[in-house]
Protein backbone atom coordinates (compact mmCIF):
# COMPACT_ATOMS: atom_id res chain seq x y z
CA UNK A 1 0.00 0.00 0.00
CA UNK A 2 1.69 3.55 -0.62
CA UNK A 3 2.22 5.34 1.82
CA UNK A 4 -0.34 8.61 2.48
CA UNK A 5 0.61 12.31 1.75
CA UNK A 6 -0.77 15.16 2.44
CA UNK A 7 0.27 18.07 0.03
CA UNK A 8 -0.29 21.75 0.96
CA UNK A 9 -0.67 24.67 -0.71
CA UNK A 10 3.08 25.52 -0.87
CA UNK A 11 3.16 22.40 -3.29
CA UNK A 12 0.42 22.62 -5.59
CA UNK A 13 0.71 25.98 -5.89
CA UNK A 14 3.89 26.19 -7.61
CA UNK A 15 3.42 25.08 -10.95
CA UNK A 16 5.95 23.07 -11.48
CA UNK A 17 6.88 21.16 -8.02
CA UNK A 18 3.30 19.92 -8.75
CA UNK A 19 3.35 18.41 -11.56
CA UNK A 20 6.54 16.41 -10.09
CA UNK A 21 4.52 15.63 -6.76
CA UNK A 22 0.90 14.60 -9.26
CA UNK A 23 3.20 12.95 -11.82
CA UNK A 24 4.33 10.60 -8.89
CA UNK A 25 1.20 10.35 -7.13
CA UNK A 26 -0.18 9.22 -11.15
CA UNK A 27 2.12 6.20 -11.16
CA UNK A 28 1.42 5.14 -7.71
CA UNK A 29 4.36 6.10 -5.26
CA UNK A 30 1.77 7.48 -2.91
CA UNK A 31 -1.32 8.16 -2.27
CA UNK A 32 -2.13 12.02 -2.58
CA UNK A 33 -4.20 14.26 0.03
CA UNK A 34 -5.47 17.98 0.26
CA UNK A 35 -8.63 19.68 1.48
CA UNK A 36 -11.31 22.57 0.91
CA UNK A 37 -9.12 24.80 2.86
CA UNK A 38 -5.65 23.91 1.38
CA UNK A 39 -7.08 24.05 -2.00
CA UNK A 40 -8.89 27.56 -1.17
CA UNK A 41 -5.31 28.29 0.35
CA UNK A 42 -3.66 27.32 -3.49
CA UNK A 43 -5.99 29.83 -4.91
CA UNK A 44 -5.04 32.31 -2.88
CA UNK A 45 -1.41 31.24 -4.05
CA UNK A 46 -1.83 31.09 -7.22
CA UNK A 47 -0.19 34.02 -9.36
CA UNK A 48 -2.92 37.14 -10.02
CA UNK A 49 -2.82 37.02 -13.77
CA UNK A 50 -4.23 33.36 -13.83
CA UNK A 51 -8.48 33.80 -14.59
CA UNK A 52 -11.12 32.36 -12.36
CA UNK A 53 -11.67 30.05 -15.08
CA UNK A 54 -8.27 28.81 -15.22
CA UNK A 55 -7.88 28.22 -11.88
CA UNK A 56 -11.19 26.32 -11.40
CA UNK A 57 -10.28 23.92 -14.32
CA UNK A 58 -7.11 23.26 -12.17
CA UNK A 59 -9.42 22.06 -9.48
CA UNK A 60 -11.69 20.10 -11.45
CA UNK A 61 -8.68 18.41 -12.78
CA UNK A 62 -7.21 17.84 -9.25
CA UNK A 63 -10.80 16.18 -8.37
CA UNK A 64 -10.91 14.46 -11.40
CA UNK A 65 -7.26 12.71 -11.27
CA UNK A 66 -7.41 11.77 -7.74
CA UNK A 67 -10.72 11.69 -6.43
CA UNK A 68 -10.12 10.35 -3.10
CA UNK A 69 -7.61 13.07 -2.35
CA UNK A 70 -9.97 15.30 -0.48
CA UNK A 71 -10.29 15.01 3.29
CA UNK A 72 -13.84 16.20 4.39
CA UNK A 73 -14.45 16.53 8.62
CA UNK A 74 -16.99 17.39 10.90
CA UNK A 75 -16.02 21.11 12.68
CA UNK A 76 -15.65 19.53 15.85
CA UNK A 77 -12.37 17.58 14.95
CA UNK A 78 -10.70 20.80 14.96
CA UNK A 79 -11.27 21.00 18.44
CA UNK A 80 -9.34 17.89 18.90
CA UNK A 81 -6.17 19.09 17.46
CA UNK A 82 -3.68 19.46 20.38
CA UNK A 83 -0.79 21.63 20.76
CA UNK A 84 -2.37 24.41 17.65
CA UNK A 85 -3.27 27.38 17.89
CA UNK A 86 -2.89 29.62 14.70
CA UNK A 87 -6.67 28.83 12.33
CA UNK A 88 -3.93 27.52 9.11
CA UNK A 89 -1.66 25.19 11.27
CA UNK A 90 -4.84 23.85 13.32
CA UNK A 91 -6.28 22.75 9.74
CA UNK A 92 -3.06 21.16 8.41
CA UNK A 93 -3.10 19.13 10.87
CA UNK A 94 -6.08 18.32 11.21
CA UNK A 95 -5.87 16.84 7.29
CA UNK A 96 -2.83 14.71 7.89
CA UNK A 97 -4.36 13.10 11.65
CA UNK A 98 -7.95 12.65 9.71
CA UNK A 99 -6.04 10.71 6.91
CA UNK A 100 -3.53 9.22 8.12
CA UNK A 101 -0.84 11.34 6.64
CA UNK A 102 2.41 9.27 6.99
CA UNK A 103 3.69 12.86 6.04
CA UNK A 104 2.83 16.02 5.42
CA UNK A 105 5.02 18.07 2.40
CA UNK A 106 5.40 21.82 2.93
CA UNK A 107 7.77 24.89 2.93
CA UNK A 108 5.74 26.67 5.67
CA UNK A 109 8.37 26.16 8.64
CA UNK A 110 5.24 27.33 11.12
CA UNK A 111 3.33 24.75 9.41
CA UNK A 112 6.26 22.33 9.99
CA UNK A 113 6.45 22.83 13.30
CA UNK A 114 2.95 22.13 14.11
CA UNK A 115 2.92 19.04 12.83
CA UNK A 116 6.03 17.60 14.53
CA UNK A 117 4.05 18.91 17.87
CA UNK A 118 1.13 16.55 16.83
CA UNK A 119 3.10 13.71 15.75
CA UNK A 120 2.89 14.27 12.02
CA UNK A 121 6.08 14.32 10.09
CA UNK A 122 6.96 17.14 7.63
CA UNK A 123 8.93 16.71 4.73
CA UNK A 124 10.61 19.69 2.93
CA UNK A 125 9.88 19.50 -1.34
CA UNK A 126 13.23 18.34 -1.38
CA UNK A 127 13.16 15.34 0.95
CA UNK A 128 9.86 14.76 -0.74
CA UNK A 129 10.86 14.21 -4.31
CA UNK A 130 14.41 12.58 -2.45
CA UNK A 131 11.82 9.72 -0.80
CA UNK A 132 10.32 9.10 -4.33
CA UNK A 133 13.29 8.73 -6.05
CA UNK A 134 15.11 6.24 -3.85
CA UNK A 135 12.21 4.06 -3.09
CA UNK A 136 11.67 3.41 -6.42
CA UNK A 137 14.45 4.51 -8.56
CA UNK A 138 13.19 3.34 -12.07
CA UNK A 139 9.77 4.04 -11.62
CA UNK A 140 10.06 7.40 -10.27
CA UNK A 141 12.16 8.07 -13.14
CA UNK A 142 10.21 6.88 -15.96
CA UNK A 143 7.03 9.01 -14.16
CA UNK A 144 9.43 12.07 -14.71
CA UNK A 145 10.76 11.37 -17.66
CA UNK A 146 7.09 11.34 -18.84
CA UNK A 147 5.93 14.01 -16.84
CA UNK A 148 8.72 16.04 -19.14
CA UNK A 149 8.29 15.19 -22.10
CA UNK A 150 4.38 15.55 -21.62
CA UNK A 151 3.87 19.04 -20.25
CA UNK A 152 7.18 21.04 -20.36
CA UNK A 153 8.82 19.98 -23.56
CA UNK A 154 6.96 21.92 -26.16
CA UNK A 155 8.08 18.45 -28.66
CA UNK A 156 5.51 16.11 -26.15
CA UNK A 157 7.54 13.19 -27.03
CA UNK A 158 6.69 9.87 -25.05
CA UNK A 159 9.26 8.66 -22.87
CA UNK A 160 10.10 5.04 -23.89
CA UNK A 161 10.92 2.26 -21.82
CA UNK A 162 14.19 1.47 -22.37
CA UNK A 163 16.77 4.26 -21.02
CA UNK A 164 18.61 6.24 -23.62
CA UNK A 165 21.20 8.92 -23.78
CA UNK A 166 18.26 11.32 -24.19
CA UNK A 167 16.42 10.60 -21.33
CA UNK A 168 20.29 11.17 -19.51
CA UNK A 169 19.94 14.33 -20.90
CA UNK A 170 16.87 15.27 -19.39
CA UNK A 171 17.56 13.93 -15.84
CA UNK A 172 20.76 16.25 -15.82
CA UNK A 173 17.88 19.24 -16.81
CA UNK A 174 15.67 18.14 -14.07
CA UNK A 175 18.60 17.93 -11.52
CA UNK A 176 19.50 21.26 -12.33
CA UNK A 177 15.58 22.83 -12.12
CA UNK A 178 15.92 20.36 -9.02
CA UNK A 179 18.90 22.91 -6.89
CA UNK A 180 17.37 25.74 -7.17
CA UNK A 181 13.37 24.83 -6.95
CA UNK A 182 14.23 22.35 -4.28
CA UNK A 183 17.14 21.05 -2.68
CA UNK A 184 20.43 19.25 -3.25
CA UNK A 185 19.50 15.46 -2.55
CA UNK A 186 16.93 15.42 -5.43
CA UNK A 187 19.54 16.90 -7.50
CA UNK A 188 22.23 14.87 -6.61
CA UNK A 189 20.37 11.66 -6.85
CA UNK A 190 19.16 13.15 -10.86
CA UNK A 191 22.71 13.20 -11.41
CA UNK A 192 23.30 10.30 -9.98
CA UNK A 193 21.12 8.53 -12.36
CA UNK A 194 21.91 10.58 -15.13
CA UNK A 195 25.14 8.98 -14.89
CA UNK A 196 24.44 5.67 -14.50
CA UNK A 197 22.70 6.20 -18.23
CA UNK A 198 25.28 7.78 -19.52
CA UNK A 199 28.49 8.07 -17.51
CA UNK A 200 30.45 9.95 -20.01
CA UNK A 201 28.47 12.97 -18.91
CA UNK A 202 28.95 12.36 -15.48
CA UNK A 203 29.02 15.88 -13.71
């Protein structure tokens, strides 16, 4: 069973880190959650140019590719949260208890720290995309690779199954997007595999 994630609004937000987070959560390295309140929080997010319509079509979408993503709760339960105080922290939480959450990904170091007071683990986007990649190296690479070639290489070429120099080529890309959208052990392990496709472009 994969394991249970709760992403917040840090995540899908940001164009980009989600379609690496959805593009895993397609192929099955975990099971994706959010809520009303995150998603209302992503919207708020979201950059001002982008029309209502636009962003509602993102929702729909969200709903429509993982429909058992959203965590619905009686009021009450909010109650129940110990240790929160602050109305964005309380409801956080309150997701990853109600689910399950073995973790909870977010750049919101408040956020962060109100979960490790309830028990709930918080992973930065970089230890995120780090756990996907090393539990299931090939997998988590051929769910990028596609994820690429689908929506950010204008081309739309399908990956194919067998590795190739290209698909080196496009790790090294992603590893360097990776260090500067979110950390250095995501973009050392791209590398890493980069080079293990083609190792005379280690580096």
């Amino acid at each position: 069973m994969p394991i249970r994630v709760v992403l917040d609004a840090t995540v899908l937000a940001n164009a980009r880190v989600r379609d690496v987070a959805l593009a895993f959560a397609e192929d099955g390295l975990y099971q994706p959650y959010w809520s009303d309140g995150i998603i209302a929080e992503v919207d708020r997010r979201l950059p001002g140019h982008l029309v209502r319509a636009t962003r509602d079509y993102l929702f729909a979408e969200l709903d429509r590719a993982f429909p058992d993503a959203r965590v619905t709760w009686p009021t009450v339960v909010l109650r129940e949260v110990p240790y929160v105080v602050d109305p964005r922290e309380t409801h956080v939480t309150s997701v990853a208890l109600l689910c399950h959450a073995d973790a909870v990904v977010t750049a919101d170091p408040v956020i962060a720290l109100a979960l490790e007071r309830s028990g709930v683990e918080a992973w930065t986007r970089d230890a995120f995309v780090t756990f996907a990649l090393d539990a299931d190296p090939a997998r988590a690479q051929r769910s990028l690779l596609r994820m690429v070639r689908r929506r950010w290489l204008p081309s739309g070429v399908s990956a194919g199954d067998e590795a190739d120099p290209a698909d080196a080529d496009l790790l090294r890309r992603l590893a360097t997007w990776a260090g500067s959208a979110l950390g250095g052990n995501s973009a050392d392990l791209l590398r890493d595999y980069a080079a293990a496709i083609r190792p005379d472009r280690a580096g």
